[in-house]
PDB file of N, CA and C in Angstrom:
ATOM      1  N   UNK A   1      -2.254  22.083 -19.035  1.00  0.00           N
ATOM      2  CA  UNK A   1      -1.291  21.351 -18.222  1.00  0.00           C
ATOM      3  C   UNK A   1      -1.062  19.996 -18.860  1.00  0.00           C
ATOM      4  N   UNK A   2       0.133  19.540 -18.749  1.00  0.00           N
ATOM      5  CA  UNK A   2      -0.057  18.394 -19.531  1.00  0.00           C
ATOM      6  C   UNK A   2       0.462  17.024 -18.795  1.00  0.00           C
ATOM      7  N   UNK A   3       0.226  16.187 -19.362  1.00  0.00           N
ATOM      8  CA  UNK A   3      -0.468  14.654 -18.611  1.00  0.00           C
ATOM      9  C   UNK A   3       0.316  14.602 -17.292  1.00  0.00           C
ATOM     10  N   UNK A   4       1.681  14.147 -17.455  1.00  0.00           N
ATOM     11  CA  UNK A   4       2.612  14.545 -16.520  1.00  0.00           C
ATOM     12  C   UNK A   4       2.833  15.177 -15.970  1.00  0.00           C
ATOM     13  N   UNK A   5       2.642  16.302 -15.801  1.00  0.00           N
ATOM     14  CA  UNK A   5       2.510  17.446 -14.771  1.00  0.00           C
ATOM     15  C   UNK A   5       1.458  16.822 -14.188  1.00  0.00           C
ATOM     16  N   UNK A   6       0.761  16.429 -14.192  1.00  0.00           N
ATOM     17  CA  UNK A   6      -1.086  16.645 -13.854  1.00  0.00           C
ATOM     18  C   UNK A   6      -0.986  15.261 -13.064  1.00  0.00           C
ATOM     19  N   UNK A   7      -0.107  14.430 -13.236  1.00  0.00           N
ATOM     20  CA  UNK A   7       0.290  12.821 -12.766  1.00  0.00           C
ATOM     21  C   UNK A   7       1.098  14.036 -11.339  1.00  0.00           C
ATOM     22  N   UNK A   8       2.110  14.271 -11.885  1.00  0.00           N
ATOM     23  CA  UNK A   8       3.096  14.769 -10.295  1.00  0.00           C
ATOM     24  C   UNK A   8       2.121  15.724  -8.877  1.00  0.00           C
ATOM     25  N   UNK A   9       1.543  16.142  -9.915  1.00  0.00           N
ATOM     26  CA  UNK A   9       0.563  17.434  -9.445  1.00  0.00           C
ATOM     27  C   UNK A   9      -0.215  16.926  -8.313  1.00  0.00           C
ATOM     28  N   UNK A  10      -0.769  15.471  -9.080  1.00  0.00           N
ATOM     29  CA  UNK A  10      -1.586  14.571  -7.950  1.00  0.00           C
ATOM     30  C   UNK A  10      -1.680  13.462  -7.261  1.00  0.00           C
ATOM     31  N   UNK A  11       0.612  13.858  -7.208  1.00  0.00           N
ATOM     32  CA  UNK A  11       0.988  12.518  -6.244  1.00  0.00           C
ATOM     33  C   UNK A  11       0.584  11.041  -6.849  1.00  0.00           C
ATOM     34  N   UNK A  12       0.672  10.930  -8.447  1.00  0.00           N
ATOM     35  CA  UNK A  12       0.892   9.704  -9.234  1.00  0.00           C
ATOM     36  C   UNK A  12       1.620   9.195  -9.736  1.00  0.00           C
ATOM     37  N   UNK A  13       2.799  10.112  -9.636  1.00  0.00           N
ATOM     38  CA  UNK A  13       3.581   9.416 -10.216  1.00  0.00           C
ATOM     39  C   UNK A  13       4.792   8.139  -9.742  1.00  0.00           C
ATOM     40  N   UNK A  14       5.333   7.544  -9.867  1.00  0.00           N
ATOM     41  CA  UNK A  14       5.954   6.081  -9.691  1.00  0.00           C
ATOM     42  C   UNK A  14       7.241   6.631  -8.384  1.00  0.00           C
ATOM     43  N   UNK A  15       7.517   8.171  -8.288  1.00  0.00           N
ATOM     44  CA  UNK A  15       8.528   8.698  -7.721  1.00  0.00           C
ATOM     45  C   UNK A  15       8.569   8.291  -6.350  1.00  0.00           C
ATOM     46  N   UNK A  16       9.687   8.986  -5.467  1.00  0.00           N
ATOM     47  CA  UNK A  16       9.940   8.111  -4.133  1.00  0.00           C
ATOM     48  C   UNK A  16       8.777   8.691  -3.433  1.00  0.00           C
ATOM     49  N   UNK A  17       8.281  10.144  -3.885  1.00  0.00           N
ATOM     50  CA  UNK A  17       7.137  10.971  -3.069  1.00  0.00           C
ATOM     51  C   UNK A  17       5.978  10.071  -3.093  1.00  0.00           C
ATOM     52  N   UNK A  18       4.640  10.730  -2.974  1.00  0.00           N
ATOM     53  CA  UNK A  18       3.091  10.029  -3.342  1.00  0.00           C
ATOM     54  C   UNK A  18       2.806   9.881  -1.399  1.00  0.00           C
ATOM     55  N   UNK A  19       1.760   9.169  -1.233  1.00  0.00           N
ATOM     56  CA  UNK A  19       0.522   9.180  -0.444  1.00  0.00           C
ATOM     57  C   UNK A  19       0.461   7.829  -0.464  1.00  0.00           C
ATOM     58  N   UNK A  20       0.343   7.124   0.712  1.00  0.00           N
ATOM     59  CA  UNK A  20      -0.445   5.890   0.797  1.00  0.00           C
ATOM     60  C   UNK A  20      -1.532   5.736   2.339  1.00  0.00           C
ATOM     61  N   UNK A  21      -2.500   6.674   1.499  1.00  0.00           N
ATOM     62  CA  UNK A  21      -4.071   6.727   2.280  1.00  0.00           C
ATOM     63  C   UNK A  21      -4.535   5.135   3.017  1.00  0.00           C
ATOM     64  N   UNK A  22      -4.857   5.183   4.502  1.00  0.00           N
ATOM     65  CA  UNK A  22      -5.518   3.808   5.032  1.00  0.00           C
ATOM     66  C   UNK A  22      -6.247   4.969   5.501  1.00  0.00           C
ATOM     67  N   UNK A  23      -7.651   4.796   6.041  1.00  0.00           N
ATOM     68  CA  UNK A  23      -8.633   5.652   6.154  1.00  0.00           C
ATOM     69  C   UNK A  23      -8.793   5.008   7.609  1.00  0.00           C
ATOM     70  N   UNK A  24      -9.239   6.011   8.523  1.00  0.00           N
ATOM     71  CA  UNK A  24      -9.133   6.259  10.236  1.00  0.00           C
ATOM     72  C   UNK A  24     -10.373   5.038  10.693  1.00  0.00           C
ATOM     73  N   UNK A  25     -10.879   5.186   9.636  1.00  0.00           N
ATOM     74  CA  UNK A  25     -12.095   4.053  10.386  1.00  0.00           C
ATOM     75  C   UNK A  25     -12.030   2.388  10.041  1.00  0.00           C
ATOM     76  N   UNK A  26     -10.467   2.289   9.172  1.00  0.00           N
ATOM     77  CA  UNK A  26     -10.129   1.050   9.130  1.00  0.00           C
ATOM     78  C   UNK A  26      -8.614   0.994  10.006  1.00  0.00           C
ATOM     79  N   UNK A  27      -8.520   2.000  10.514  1.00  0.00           N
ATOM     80  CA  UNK A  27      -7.397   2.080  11.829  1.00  0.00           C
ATOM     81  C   UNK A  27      -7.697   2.174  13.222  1.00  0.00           C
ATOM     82  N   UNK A  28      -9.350   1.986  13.395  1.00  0.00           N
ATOM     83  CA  UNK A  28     -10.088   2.075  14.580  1.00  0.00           C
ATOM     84  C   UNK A  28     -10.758   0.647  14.295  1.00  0.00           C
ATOM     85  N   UNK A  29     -10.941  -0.003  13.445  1.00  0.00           N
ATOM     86  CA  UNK A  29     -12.023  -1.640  13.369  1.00  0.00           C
ATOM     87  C   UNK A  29     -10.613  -2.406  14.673  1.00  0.00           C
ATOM     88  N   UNK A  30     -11.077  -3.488  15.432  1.00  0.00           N
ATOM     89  CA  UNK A  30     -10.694  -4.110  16.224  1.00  0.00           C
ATOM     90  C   UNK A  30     -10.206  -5.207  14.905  1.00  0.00           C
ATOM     91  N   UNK A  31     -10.691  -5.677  13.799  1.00  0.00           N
ATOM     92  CA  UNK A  31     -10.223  -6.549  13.210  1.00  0.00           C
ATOM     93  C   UNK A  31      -8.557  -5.824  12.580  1.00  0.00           C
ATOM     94  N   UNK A  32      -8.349  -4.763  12.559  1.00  0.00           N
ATOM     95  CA  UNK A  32      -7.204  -4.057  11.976  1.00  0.00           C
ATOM     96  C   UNK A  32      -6.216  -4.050  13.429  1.00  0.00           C
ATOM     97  N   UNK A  33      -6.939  -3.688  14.852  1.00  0.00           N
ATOM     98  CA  UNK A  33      -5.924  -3.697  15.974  1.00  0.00           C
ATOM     99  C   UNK A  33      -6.021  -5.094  16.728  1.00  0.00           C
ATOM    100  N   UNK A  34      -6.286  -5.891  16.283  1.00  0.00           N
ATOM    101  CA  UNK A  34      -5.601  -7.256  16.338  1.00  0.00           C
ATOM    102  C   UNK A  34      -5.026  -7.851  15.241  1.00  0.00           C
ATOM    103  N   UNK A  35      -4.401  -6.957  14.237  1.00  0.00           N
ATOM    104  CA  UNK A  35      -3.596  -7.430  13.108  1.00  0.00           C
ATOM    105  C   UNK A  35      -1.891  -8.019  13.808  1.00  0.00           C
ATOM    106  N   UNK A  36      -1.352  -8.950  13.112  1.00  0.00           N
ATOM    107  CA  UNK A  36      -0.016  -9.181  13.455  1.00  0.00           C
ATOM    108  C   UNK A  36       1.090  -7.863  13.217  1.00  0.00           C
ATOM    109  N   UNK A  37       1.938  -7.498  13.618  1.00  0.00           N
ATOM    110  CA  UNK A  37       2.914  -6.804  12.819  1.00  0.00           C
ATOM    111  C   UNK A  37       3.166  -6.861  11.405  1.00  0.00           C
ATOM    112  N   UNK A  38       3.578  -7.832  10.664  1.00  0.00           N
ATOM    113  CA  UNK A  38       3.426  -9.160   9.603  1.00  0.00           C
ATOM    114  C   UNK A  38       2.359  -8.325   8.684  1.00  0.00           C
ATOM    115  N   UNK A  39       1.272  -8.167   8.958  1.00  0.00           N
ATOM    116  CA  UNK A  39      -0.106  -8.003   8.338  1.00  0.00           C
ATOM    117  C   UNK A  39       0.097  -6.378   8.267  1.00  0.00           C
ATOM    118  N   UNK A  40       0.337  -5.825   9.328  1.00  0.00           N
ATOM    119  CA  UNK A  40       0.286  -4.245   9.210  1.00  0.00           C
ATOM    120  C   UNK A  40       0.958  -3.773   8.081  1.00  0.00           C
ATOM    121  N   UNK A  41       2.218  -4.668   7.796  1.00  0.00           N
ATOM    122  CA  UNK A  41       3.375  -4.631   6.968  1.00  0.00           C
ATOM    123  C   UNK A  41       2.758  -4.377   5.483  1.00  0.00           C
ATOM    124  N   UNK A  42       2.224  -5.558   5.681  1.00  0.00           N
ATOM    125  CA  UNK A  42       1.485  -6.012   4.320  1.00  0.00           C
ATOM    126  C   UNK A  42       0.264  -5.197   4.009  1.00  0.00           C
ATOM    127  N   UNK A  43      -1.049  -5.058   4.611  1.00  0.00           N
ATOM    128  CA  UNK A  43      -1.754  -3.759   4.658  1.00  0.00           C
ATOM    129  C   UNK A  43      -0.951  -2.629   3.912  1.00  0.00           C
ATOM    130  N   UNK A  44      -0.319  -2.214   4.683  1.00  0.00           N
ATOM    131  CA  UNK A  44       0.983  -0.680   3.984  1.00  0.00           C
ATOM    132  C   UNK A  44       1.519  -1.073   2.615  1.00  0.00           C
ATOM    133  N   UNK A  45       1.962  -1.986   2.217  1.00  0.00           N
ATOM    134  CA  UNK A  45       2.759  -1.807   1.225  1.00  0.00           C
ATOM    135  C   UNK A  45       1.112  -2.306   0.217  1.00  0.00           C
ATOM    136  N   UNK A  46       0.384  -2.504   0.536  1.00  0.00           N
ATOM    137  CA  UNK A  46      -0.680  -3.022  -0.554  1.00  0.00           C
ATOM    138  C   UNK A  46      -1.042  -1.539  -0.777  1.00  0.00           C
ATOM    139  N   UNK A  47      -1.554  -0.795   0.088  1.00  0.00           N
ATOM    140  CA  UNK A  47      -1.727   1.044   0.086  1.00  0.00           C
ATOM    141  C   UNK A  47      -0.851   1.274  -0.388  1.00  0.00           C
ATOM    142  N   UNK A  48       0.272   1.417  -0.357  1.00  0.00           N
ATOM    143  CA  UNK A  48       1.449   2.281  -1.098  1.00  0.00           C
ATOM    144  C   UNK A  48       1.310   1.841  -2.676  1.00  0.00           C
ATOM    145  N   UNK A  49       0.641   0.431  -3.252  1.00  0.00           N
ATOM    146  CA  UNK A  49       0.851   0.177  -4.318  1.00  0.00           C
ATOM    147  C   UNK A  49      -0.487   0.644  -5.349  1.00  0.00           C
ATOM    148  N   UNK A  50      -0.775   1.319  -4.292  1.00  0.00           N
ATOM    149  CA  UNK A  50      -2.303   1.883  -5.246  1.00  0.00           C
ATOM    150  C   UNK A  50      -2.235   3.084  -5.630  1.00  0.00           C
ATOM    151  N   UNK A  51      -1.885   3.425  -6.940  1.00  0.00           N
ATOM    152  CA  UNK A  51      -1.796   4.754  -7.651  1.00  0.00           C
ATOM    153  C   UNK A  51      -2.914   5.591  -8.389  1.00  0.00           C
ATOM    154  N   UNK A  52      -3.749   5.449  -7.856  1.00  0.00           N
ATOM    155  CA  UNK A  52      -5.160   6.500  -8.444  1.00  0.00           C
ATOM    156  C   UNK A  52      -5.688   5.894  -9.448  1.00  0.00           C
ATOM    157  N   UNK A  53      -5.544   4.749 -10.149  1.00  0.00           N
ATOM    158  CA  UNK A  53      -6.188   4.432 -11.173  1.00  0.00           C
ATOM    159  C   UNK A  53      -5.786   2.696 -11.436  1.00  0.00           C
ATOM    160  N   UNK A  54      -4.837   2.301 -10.880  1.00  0.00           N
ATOM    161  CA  UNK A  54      -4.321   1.006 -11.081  1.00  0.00           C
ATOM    162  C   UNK A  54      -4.743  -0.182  -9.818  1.00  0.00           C
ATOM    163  N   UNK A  55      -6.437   0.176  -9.313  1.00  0.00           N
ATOM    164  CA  UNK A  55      -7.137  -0.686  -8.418  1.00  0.00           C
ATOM    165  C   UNK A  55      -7.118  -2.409  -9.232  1.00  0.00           C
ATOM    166  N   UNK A  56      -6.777  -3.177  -8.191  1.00  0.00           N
ATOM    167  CA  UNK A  56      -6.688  -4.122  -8.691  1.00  0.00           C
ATOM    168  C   UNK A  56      -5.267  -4.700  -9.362  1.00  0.00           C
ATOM    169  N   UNK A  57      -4.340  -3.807  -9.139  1.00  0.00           N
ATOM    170  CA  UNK A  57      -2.891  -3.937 -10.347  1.00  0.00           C
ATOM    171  C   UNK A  57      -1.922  -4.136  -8.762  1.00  0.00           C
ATOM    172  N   UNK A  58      -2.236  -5.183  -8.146  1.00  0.00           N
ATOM    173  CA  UNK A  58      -1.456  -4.822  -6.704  1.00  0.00           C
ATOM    174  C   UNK A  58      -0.787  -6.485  -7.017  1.00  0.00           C
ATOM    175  N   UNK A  59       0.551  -7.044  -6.183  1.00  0.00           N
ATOM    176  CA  UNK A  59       1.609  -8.194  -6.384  1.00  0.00           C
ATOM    177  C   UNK A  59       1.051  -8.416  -4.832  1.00  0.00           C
ATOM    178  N   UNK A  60       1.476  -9.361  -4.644  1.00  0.00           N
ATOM    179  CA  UNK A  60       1.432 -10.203  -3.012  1.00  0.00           C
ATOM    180  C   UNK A  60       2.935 -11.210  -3.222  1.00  0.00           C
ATOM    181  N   UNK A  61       3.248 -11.381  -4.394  1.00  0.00           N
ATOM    182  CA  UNK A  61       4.530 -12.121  -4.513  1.00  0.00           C
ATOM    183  C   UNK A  61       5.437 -11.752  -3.585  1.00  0.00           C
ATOM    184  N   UNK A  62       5.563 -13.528  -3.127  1.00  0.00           N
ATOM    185  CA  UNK A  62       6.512 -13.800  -2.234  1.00  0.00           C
ATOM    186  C   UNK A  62       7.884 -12.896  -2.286  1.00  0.00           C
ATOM    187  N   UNK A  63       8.148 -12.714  -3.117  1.00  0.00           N
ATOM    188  CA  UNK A  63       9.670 -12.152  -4.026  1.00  0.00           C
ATOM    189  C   UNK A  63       9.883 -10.824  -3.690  1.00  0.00           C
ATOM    190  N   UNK A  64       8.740 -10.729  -3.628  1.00  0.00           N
ATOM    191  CA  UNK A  64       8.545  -8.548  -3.198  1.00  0.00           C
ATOM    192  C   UNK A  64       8.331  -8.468  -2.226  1.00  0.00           C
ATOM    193  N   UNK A  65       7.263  -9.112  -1.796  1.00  0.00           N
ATOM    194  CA  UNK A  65       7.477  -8.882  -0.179  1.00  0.00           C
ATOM    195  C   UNK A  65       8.734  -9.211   0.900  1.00  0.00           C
ATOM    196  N   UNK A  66       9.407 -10.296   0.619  1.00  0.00           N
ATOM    197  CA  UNK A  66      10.318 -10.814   1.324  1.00  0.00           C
ATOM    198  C   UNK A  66      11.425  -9.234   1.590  1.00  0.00           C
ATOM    199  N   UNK A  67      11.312  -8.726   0.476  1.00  0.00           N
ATOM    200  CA  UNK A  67      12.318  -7.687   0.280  1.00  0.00           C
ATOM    201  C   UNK A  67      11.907  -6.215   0.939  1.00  0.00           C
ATOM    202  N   UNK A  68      10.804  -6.566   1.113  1.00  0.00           N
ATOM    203  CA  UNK A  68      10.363  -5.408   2.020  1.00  0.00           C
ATOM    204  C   UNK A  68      10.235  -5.652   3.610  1.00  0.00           C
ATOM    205  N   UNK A  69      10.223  -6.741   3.775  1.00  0.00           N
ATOM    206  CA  UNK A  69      10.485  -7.044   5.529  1.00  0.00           C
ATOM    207  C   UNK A  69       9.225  -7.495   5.878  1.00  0.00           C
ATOM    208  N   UNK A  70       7.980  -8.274   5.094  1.00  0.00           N
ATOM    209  CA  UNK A  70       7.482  -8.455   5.481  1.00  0.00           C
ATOM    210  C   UNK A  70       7.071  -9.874   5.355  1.00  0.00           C
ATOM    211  N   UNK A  71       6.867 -10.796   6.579  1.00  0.00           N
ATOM    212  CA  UNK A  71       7.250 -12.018   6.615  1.00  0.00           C
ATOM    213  C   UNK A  71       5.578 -12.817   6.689  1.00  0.00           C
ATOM    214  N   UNK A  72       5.555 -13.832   6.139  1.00  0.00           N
ATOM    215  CA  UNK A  72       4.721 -14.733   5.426  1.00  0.00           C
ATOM    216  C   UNK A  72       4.178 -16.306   6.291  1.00  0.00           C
ATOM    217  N   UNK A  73       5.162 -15.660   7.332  1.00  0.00           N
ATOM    218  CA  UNK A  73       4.267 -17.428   7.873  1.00  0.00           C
ATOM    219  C   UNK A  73       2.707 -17.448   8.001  1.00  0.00           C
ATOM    220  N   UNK A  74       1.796 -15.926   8.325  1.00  0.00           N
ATOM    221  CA  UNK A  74       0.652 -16.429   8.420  1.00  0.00           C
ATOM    222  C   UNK A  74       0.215 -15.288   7.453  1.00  0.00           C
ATOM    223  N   UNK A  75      -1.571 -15.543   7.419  1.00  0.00           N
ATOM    224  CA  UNK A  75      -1.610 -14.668   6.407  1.00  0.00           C
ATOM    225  C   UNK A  75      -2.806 -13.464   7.123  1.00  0.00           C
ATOM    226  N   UNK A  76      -2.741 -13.645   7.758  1.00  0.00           N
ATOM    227  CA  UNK A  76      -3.769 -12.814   8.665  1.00  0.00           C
ATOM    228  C   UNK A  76      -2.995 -11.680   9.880  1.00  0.00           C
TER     229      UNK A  76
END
């Protein structure tokens, strides 16, 4: 099989498809259900930016987020 296949195969690749996993026991902590809207926002798109191997390769820029709807007055 080759690289690319094996990238699509396991929901890696850059496409509109893929997975963005938050795990049930950080959707049950009270510190996650007293999150702002704002934060939930941000949470999600930080998951969506994690592709199986690029931990750590994540933006918080103002510039990207603004464009995704998620707003910055606080950070919590």
């Amino acid at each position: 099989m080759s690289r690319i296949s094996r990238q699509k195969s396991k929901g890696r690749s850059d496409s509109n498809g893929g997975f963005a996993g938050i795990p049930r026991i950080v959707l049950k902590h009270s510190h996650y259900q007293n999150l702002s809207g704002g934060a939930v926002k941000l949470l999600v798109e930080l998951a969506s930016q994690f592709r199986g191997k690029n931990n750590g390769d994540f933006t918080v820029a103002y510039g990207v987020l603004k464009k995704k709807g998620v707003q910055l007055k606080r950070h919590y």
